[in-house]
Every structure is written in C-alpha cells, then in structure tokens.
PDB file of N, CA and C in Angstrom:
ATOM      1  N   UNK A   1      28.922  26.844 -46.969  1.00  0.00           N
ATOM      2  CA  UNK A   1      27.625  26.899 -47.619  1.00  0.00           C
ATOM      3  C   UNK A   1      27.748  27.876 -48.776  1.00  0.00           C
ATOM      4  N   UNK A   2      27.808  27.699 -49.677  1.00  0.00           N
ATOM      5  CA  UNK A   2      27.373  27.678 -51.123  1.00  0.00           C
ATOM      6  C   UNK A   2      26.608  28.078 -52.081  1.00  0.00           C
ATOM      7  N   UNK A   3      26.245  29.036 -52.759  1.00  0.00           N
ATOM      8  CA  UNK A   3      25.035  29.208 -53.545  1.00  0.00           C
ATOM      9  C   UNK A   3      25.684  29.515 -55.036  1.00  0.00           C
ATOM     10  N   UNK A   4      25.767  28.157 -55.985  1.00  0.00           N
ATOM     11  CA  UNK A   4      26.179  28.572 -57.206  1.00  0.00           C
ATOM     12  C   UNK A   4      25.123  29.552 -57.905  1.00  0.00           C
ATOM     13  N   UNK A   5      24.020  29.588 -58.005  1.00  0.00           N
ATOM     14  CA  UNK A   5      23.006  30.877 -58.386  1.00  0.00           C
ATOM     15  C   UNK A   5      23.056  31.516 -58.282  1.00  0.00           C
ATOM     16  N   UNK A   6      23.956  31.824 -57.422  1.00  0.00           N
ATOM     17  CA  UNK A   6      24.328  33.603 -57.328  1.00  0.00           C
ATOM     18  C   UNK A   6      24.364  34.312 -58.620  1.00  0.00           C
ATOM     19  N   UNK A   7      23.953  35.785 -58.857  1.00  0.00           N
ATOM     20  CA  UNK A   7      24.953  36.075 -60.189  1.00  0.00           C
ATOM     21  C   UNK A   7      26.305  36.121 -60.114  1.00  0.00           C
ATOM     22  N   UNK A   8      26.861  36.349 -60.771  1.00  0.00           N
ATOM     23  CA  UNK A   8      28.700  36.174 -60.935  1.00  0.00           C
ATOM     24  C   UNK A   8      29.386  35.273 -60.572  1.00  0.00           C
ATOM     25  N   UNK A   9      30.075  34.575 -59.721  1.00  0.00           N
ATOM     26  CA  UNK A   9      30.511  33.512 -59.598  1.00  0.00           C
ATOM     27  C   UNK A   9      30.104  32.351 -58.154  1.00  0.00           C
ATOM     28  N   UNK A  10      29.294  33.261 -57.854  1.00  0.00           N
ATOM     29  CA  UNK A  10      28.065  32.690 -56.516  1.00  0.00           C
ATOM     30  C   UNK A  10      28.572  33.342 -55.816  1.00  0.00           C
ATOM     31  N   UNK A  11      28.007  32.498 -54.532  1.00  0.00           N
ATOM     32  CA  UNK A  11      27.802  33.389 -53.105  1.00  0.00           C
ATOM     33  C   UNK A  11      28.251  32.462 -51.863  1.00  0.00           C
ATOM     34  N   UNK A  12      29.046  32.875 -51.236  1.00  0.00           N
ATOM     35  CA  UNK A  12      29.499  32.127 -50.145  1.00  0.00           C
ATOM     36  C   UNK A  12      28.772  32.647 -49.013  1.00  0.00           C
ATOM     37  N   UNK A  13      28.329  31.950 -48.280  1.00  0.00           N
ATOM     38  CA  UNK A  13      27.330  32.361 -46.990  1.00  0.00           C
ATOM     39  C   UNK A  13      27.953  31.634 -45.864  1.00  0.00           C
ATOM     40  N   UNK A  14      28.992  30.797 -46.005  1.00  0.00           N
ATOM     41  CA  UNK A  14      29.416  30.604 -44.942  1.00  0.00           C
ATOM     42  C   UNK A  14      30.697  29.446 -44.731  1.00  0.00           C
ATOM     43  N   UNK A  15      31.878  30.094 -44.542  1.00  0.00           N
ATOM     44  CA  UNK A  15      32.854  28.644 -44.541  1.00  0.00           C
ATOM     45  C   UNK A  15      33.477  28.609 -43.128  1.00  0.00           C
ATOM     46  N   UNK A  16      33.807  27.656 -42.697  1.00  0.00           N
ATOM     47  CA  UNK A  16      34.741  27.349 -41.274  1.00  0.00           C
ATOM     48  C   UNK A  16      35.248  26.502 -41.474  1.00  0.00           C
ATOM     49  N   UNK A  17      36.649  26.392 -40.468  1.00  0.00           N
ATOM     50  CA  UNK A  17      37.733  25.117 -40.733  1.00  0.00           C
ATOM     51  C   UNK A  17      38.154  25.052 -39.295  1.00  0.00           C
ATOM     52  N   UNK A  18      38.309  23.907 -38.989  1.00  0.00           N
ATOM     53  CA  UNK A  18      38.991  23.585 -37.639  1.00  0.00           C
ATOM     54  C   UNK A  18      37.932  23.098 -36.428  1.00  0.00           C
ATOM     55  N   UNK A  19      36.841  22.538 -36.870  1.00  0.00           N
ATOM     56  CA  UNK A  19      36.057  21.603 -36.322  1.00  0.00           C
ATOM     57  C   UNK A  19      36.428  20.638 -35.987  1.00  0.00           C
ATOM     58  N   UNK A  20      36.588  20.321 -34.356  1.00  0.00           N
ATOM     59  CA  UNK A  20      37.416  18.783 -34.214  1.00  0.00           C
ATOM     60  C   UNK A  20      36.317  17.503 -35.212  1.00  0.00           C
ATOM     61  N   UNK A  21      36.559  16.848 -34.776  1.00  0.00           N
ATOM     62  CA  UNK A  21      36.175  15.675 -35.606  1.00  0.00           C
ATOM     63  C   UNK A  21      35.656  14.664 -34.478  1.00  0.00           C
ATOM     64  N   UNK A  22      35.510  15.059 -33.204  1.00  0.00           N
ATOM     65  CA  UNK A  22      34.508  14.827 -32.495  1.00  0.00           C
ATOM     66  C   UNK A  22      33.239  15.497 -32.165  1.00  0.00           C
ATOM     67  N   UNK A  23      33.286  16.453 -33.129  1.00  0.00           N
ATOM     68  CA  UNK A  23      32.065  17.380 -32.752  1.00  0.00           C
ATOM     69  C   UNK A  23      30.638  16.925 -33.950  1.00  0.00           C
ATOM     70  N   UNK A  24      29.880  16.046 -33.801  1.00  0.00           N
ATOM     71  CA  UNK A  24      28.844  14.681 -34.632  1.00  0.00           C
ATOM     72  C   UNK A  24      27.877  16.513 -35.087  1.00  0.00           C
ATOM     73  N   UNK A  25      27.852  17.586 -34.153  1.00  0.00           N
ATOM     74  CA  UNK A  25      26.523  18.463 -34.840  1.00  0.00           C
ATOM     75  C   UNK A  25      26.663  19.857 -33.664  1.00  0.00           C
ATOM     76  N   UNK A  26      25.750  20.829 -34.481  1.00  0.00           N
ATOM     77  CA  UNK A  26      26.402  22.218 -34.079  1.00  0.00           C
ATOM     78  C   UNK A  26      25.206  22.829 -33.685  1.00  0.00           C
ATOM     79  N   UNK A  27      24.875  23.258 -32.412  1.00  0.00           N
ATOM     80  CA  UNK A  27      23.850  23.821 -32.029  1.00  0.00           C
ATOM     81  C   UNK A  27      23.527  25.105 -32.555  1.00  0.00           C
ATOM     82  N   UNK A  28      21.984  25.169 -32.206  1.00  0.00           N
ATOM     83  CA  UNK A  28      21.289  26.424 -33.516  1.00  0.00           C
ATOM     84  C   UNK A  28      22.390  27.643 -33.074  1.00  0.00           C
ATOM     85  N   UNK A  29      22.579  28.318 -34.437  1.00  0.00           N
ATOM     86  CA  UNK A  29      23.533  29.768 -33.869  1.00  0.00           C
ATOM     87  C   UNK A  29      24.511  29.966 -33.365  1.00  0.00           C
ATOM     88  N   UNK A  30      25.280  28.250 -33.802  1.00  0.00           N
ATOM     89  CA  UNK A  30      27.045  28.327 -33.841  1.00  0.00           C
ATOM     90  C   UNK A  30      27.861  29.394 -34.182  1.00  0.00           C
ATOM     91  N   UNK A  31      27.305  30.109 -35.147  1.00  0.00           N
ATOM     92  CA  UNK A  31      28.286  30.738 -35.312  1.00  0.00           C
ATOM     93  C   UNK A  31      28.157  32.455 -34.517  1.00  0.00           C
ATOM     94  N   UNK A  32      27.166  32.493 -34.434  1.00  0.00           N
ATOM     95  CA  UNK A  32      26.837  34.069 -34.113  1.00  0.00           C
ATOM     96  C   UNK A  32      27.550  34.146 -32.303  1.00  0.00           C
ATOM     97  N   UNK A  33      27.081  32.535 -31.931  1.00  0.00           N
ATOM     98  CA  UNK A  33      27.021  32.444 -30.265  1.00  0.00           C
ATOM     99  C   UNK A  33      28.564  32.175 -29.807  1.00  0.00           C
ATOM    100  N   UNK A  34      29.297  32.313 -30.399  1.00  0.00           N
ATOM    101  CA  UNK A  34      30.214  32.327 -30.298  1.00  0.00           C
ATOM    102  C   UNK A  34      31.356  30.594 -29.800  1.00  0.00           C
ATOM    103  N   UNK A  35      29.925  29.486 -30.224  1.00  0.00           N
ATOM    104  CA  UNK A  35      29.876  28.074 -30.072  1.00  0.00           C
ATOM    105  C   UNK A  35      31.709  27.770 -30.662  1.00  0.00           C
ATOM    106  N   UNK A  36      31.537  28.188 -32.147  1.00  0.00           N
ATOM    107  CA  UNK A  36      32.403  27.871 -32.728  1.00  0.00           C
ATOM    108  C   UNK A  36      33.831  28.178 -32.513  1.00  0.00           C
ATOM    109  N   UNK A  37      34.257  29.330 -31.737  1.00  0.00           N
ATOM    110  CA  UNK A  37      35.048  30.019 -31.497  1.00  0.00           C
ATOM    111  C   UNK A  37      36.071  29.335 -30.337  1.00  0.00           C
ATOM    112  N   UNK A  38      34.727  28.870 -29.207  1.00  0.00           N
ATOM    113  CA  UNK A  38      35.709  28.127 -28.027  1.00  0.00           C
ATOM    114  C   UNK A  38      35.952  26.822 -28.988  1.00  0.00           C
ATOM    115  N   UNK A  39      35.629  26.302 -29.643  1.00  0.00           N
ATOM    116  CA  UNK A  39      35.787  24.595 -29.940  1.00  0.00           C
ATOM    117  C   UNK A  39      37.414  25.420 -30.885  1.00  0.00           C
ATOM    118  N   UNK A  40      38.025  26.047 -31.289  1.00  0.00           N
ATOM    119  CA  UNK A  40      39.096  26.581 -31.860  1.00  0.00           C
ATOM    120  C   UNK A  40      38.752  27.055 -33.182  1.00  0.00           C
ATOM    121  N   UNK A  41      37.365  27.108 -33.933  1.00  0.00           N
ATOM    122  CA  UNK A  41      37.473  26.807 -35.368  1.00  0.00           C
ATOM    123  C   UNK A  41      37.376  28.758 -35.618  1.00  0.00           C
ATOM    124  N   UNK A  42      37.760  28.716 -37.530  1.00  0.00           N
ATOM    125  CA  UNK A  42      38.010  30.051 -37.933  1.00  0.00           C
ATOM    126  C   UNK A  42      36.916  30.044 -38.911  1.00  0.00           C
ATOM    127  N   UNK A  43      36.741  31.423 -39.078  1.00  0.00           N
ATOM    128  CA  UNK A  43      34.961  31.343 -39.698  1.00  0.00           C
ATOM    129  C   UNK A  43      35.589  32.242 -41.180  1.00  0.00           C
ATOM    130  N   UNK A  44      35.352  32.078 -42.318  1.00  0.00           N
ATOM    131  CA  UNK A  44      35.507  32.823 -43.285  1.00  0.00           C
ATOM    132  C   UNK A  44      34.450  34.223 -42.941  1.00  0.00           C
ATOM    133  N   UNK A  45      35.260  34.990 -43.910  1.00  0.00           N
ATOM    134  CA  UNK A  45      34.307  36.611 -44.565  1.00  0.00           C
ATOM    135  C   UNK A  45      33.136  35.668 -45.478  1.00  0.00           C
ATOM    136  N   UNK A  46      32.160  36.168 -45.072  1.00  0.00           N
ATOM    137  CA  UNK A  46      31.083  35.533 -46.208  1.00  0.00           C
ATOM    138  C   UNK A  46      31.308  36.792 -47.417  1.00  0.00           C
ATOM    139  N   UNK A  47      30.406  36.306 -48.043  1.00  0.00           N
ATOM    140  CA  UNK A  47      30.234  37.766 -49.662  1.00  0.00           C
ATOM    141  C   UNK A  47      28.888  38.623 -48.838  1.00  0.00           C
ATOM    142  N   UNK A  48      28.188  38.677 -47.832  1.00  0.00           N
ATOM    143  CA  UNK A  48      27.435  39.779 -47.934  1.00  0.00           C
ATOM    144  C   UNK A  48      28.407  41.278 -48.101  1.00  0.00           C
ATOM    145  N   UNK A  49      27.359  42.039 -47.832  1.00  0.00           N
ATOM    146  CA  UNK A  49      28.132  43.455 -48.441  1.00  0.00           C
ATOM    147  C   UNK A  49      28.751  43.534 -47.592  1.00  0.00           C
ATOM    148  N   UNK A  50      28.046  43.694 -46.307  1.00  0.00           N
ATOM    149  CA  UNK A  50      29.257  44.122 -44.921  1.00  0.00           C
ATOM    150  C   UNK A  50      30.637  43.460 -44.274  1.00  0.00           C
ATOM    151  N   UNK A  51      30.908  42.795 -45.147  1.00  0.00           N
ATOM    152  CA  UNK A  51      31.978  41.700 -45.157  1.00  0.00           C
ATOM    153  C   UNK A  51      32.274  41.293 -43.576  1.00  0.00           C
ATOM    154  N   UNK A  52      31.205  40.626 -43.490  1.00  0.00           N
ATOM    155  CA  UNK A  52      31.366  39.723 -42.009  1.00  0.00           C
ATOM    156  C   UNK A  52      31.672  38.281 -42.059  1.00  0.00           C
ATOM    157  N   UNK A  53      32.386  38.243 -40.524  1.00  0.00           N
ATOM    158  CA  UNK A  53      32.974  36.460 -40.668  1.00  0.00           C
ATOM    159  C   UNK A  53      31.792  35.983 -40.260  1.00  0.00           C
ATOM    160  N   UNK A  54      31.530  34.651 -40.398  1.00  0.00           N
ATOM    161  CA  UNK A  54      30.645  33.723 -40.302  1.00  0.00           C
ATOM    162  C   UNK A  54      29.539  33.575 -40.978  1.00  0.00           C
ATOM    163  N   UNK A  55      28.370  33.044 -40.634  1.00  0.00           N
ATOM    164  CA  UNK A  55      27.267  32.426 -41.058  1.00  0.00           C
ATOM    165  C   UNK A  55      26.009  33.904 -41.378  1.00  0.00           C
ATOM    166  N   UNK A  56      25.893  34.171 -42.458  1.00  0.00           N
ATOM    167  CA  UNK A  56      24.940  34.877 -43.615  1.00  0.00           C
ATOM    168  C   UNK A  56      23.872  33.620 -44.064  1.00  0.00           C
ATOM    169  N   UNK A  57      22.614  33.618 -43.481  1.00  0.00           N
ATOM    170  CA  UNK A  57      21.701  32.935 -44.189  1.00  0.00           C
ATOM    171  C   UNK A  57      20.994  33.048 -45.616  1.00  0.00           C
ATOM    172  N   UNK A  58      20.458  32.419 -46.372  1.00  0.00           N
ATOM    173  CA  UNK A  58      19.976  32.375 -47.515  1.00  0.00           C
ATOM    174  C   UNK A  58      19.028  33.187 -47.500  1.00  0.00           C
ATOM    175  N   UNK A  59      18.910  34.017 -48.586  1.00  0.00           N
ATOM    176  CA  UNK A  59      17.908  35.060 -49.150  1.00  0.00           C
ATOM    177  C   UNK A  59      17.749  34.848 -50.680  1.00  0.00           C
ATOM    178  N   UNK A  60      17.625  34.530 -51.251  1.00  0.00           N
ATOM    179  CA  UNK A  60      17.635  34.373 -52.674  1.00  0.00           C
ATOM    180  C   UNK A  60      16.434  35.336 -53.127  1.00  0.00           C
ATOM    181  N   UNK A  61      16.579  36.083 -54.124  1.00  0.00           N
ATOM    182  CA  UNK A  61      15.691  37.292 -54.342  1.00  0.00           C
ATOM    183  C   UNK A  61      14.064  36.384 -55.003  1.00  0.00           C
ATOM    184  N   UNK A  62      13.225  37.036 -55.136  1.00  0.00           N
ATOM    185  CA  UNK A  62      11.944  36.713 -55.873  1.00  0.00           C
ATOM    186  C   UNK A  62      12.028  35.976 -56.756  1.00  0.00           C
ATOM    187  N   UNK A  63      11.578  34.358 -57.297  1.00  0.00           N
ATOM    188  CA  UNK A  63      11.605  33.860 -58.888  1.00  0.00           C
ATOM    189  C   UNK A  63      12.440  32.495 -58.743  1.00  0.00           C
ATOM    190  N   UNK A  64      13.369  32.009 -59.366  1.00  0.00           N
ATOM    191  CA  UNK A  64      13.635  30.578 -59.247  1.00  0.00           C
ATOM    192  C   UNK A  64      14.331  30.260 -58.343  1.00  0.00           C
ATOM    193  N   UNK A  65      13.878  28.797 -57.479  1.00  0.00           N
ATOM    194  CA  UNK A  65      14.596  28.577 -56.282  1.00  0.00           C
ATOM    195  C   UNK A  65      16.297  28.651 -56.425  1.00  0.00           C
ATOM    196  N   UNK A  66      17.055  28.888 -55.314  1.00  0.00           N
ATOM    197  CA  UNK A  66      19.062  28.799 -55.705  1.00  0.00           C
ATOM    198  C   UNK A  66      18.822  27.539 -54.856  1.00  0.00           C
ATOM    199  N   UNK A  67      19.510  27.006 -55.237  1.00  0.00           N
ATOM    200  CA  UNK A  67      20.389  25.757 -54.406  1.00  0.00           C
ATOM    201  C   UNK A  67      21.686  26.201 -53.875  1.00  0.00           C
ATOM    202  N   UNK A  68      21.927  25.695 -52.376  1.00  0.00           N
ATOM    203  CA  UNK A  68      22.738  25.985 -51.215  1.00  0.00           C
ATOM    204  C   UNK A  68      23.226  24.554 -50.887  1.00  0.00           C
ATOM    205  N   UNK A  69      24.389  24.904 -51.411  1.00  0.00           N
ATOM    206  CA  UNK A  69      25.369  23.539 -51.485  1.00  0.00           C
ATOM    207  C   UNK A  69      26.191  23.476 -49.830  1.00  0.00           C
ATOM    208  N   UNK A  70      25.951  22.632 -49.049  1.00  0.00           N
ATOM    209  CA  UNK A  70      26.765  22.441 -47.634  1.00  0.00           C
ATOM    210  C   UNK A  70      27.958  20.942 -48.213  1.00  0.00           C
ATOM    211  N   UNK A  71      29.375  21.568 -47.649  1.00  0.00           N
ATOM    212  CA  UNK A  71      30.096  20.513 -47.900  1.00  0.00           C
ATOM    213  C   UNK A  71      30.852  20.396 -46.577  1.00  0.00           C
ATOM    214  N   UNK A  72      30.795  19.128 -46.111  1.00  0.00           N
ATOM    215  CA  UNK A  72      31.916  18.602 -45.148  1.00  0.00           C
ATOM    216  C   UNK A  72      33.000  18.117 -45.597  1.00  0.00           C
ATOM    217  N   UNK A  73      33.849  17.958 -44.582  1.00  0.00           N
ATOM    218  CA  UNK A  73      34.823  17.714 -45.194  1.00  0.00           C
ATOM    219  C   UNK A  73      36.325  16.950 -44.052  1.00  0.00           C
ATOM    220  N   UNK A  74      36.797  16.080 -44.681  1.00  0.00           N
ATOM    221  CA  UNK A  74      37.266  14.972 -43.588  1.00  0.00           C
ATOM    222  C   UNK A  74      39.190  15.786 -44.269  1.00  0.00           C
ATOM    223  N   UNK A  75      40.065  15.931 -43.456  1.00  0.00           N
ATOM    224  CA  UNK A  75      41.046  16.639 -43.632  1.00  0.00           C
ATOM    225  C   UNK A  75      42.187  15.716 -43.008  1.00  0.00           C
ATOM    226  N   UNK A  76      43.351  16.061 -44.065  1.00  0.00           N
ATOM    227  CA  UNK A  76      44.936  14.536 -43.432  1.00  0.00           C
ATOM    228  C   UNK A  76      45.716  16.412 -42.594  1.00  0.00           C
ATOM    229  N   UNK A  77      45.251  16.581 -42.064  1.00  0.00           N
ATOM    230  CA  UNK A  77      45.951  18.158 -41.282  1.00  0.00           C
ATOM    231  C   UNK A  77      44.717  18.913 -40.576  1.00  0.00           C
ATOM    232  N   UNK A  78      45.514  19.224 -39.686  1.00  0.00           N
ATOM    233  CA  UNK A  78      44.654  20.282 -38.466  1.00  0.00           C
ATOM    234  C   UNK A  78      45.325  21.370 -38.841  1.00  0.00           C
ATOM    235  N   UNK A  79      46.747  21.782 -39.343  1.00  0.00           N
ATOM    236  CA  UNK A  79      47.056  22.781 -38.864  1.00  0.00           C
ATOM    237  C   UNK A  79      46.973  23.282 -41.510  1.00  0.00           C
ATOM    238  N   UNK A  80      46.343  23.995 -41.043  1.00  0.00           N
ATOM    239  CA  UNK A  80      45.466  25.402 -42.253  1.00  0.00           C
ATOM    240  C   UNK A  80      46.142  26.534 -42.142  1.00  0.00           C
ATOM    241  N   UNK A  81      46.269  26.906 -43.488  1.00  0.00           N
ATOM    242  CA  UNK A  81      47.218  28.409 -43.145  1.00  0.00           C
ATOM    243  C   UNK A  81      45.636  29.391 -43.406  1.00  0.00           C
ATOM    244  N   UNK A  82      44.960  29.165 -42.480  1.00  0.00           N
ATOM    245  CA  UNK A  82      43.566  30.034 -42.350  1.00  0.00           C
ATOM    246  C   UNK A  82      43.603  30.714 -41.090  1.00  0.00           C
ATOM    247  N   UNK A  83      43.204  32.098 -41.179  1.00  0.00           N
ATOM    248  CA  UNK A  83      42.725  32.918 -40.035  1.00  0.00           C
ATOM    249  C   UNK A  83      41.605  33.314 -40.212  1.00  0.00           C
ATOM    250  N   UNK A  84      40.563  33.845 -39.036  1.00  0.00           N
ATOM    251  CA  UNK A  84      39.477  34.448 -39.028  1.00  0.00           C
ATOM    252  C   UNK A  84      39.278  35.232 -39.851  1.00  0.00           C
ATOM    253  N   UNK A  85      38.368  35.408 -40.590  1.00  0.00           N
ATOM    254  CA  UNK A  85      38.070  36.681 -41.351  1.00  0.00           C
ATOM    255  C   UNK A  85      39.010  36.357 -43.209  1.00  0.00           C
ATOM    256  N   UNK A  86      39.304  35.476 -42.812  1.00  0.00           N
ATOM    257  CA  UNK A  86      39.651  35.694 -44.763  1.00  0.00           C
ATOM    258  C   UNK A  86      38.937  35.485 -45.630  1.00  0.00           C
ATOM    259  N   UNK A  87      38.638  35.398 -46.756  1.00  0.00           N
ATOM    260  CA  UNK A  87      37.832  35.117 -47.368  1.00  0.00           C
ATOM    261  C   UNK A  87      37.345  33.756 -47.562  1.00  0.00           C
ATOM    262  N   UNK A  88      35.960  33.605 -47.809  1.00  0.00           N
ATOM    263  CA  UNK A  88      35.983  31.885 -48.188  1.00  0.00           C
ATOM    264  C   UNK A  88      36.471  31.346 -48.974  1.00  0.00           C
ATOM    265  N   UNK A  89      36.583  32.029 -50.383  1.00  0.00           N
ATOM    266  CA  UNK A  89      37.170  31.069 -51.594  1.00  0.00           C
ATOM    267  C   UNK A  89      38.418  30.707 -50.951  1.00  0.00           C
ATOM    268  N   UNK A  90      39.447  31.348 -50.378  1.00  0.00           N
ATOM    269  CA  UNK A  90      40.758  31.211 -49.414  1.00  0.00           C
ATOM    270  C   UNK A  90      40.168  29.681 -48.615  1.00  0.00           C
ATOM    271  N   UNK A  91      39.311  29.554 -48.019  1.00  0.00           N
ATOM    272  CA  UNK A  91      39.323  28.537 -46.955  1.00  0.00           C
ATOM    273  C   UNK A  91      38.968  27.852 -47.794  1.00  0.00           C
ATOM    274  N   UNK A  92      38.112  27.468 -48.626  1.00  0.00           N
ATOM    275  CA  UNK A  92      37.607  26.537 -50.371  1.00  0.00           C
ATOM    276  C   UNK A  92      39.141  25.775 -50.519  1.00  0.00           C
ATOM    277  N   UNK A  93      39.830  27.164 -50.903  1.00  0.00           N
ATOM    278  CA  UNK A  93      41.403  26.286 -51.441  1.00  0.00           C
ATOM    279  C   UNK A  93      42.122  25.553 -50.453  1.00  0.00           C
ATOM    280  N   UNK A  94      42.322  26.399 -49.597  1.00  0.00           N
ATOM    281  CA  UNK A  94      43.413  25.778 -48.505  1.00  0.00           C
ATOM    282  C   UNK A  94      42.390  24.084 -47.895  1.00  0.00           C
ATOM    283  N   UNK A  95      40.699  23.919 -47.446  1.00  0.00           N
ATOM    284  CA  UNK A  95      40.434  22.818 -47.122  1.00  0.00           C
ATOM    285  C   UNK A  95      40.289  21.611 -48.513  1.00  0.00           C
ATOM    286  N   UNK A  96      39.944  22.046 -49.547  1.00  0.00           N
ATOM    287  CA  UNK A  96      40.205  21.334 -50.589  1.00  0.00           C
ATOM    288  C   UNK A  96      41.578  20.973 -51.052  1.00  0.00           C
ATOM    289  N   UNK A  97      42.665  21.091 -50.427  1.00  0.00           N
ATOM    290  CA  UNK A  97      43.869  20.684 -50.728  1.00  0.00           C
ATOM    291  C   UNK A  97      44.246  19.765 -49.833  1.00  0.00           C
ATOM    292  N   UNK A  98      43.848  19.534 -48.350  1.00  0.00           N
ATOM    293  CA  UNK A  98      43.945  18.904 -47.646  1.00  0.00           C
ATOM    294  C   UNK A  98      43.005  17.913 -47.476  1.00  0.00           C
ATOM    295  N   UNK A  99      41.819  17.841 -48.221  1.00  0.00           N
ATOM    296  CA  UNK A  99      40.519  16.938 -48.482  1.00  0.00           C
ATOM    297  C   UNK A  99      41.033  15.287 -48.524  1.00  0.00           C
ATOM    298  N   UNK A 100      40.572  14.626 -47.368  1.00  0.00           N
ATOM    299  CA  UNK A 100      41.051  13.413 -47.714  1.00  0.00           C
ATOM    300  C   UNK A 100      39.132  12.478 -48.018  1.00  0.00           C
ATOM    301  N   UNK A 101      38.081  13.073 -47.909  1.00  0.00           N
ATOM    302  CA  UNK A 101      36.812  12.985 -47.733  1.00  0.00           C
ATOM    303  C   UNK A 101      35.513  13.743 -47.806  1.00  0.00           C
ATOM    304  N   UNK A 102      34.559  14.343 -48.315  1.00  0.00           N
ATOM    305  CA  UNK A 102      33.667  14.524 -47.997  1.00  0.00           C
ATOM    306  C   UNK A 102      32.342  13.949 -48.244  1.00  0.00           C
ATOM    307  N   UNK A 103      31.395  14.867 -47.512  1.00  0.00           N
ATOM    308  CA  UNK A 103      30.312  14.360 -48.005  1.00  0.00           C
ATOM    309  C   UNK A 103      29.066  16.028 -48.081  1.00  0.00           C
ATOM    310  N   UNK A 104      28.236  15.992 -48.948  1.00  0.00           N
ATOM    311  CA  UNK A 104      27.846  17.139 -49.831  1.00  0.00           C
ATOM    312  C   UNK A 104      26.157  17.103 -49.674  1.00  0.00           C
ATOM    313  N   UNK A 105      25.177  18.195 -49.584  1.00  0.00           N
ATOM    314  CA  UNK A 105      24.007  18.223 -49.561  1.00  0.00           C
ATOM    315  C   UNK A 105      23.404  19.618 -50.384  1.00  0.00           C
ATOM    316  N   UNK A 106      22.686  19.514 -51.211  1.00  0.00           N
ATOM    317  CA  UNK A 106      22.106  20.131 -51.556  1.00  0.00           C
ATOM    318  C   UNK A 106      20.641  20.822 -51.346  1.00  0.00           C
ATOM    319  N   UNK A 107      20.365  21.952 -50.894  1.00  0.00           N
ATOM    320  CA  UNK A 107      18.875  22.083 -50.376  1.00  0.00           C
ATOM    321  C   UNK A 107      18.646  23.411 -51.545  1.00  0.00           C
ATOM    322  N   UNK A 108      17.398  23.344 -51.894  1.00  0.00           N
ATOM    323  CA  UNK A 108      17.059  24.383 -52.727  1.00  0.00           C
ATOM    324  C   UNK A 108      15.827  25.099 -51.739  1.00  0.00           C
ATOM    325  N   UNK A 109      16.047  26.841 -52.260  1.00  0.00           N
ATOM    326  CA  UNK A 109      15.532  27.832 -51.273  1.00  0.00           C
ATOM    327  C   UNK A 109      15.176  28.568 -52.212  1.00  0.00           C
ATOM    328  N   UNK A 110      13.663  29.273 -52.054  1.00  0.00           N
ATOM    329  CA  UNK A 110      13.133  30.266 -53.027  1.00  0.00           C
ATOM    330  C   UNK A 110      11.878  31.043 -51.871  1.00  0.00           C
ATOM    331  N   UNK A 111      11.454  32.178 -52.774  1.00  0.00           N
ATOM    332  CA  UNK A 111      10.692  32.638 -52.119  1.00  0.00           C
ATOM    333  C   UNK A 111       9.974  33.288 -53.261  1.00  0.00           C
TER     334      UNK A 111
END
C-alpha cells in the first residue's frame, strides 16, 4: 500500500511477500495479529518514523484527499531474497521483478 502524495517520493504503509496463493482474503488485523506470520509471509519496514514492519494505516494530513494505491501481485517464484523488516521499496523491486500479474486499486483518503 502506497501513497504517491506523500511529500518526497511517497509513502509506503505497507508491503508483504509470500502470501500463498491460496489465501482468496486476510482477516481484519493481519498484520498486527500475527495472521500473516504463521501463513510464512515477510512484512516490509513501512516509512512511519518508528520504522516498523508491517501495516501503518492512512493519515493524510488536513486539505486534499492522497490516494492509496494497493497492488497484488501474481509471482513465477516463491523463493524472494526478502526478509522481515527491510524496507519496502526493497520488496517493490525484488516482487516487481518476479511479477508475472497483477491487479491494482486505488482508494482516495482525506480528512
């Protein structure tokens, strides 16, 4: 998850890799509950300040809505030179190289 609005080069709020491909949807608080962890998958460092792995929800400050880009993504490899905790742009490259598919949603968030 995605926020090109960010200032500077956006904001990553949330990447993971290693979702089997039988898993159709992810119950509320996959990532905090530790859902994601038994199924095998690795959670990127988001960009908040405290540089934590996993899922950082949208805050977008006062004034024009950001759009929060979610991308799936269908992969010819299971095995990612990704570990817990690296950064997302890292998991960006390494699952976009192996991309044999996705599919992309855009939701816009303001307050």
């Amino acid at each position: 998850m995605f926020d090109p609005d960010a200032p500077g080069r956006g904001w990553w709020h949330w990447a993971v890799a290693g979702i089997p491909a039988t898993v159709v949807s992810l119950p509320e608080n996959a990532s905090a509950s530790g859902f994601l962890k038994k199924l095998g998958a690795v959670e990127a460092r988001n960009d908040f300040d405290f540089d934590v792995d996993g899922y950082g929800g949208p805050c977008p400050p006062p004034g024009k809505p950001h759009r929060y880009v979610i991308t799936v993504y269908a992969l010819n490899t299971a095995d990612l030179r990704l570990a817990q905790g690296r950064p997302a742009l890292m998991f960006d490259h390494e699952i976009g190289t192996a991309a044999i598919g996705s599919a992309k949603i855009v939701v816009n968030y303001g307050r």
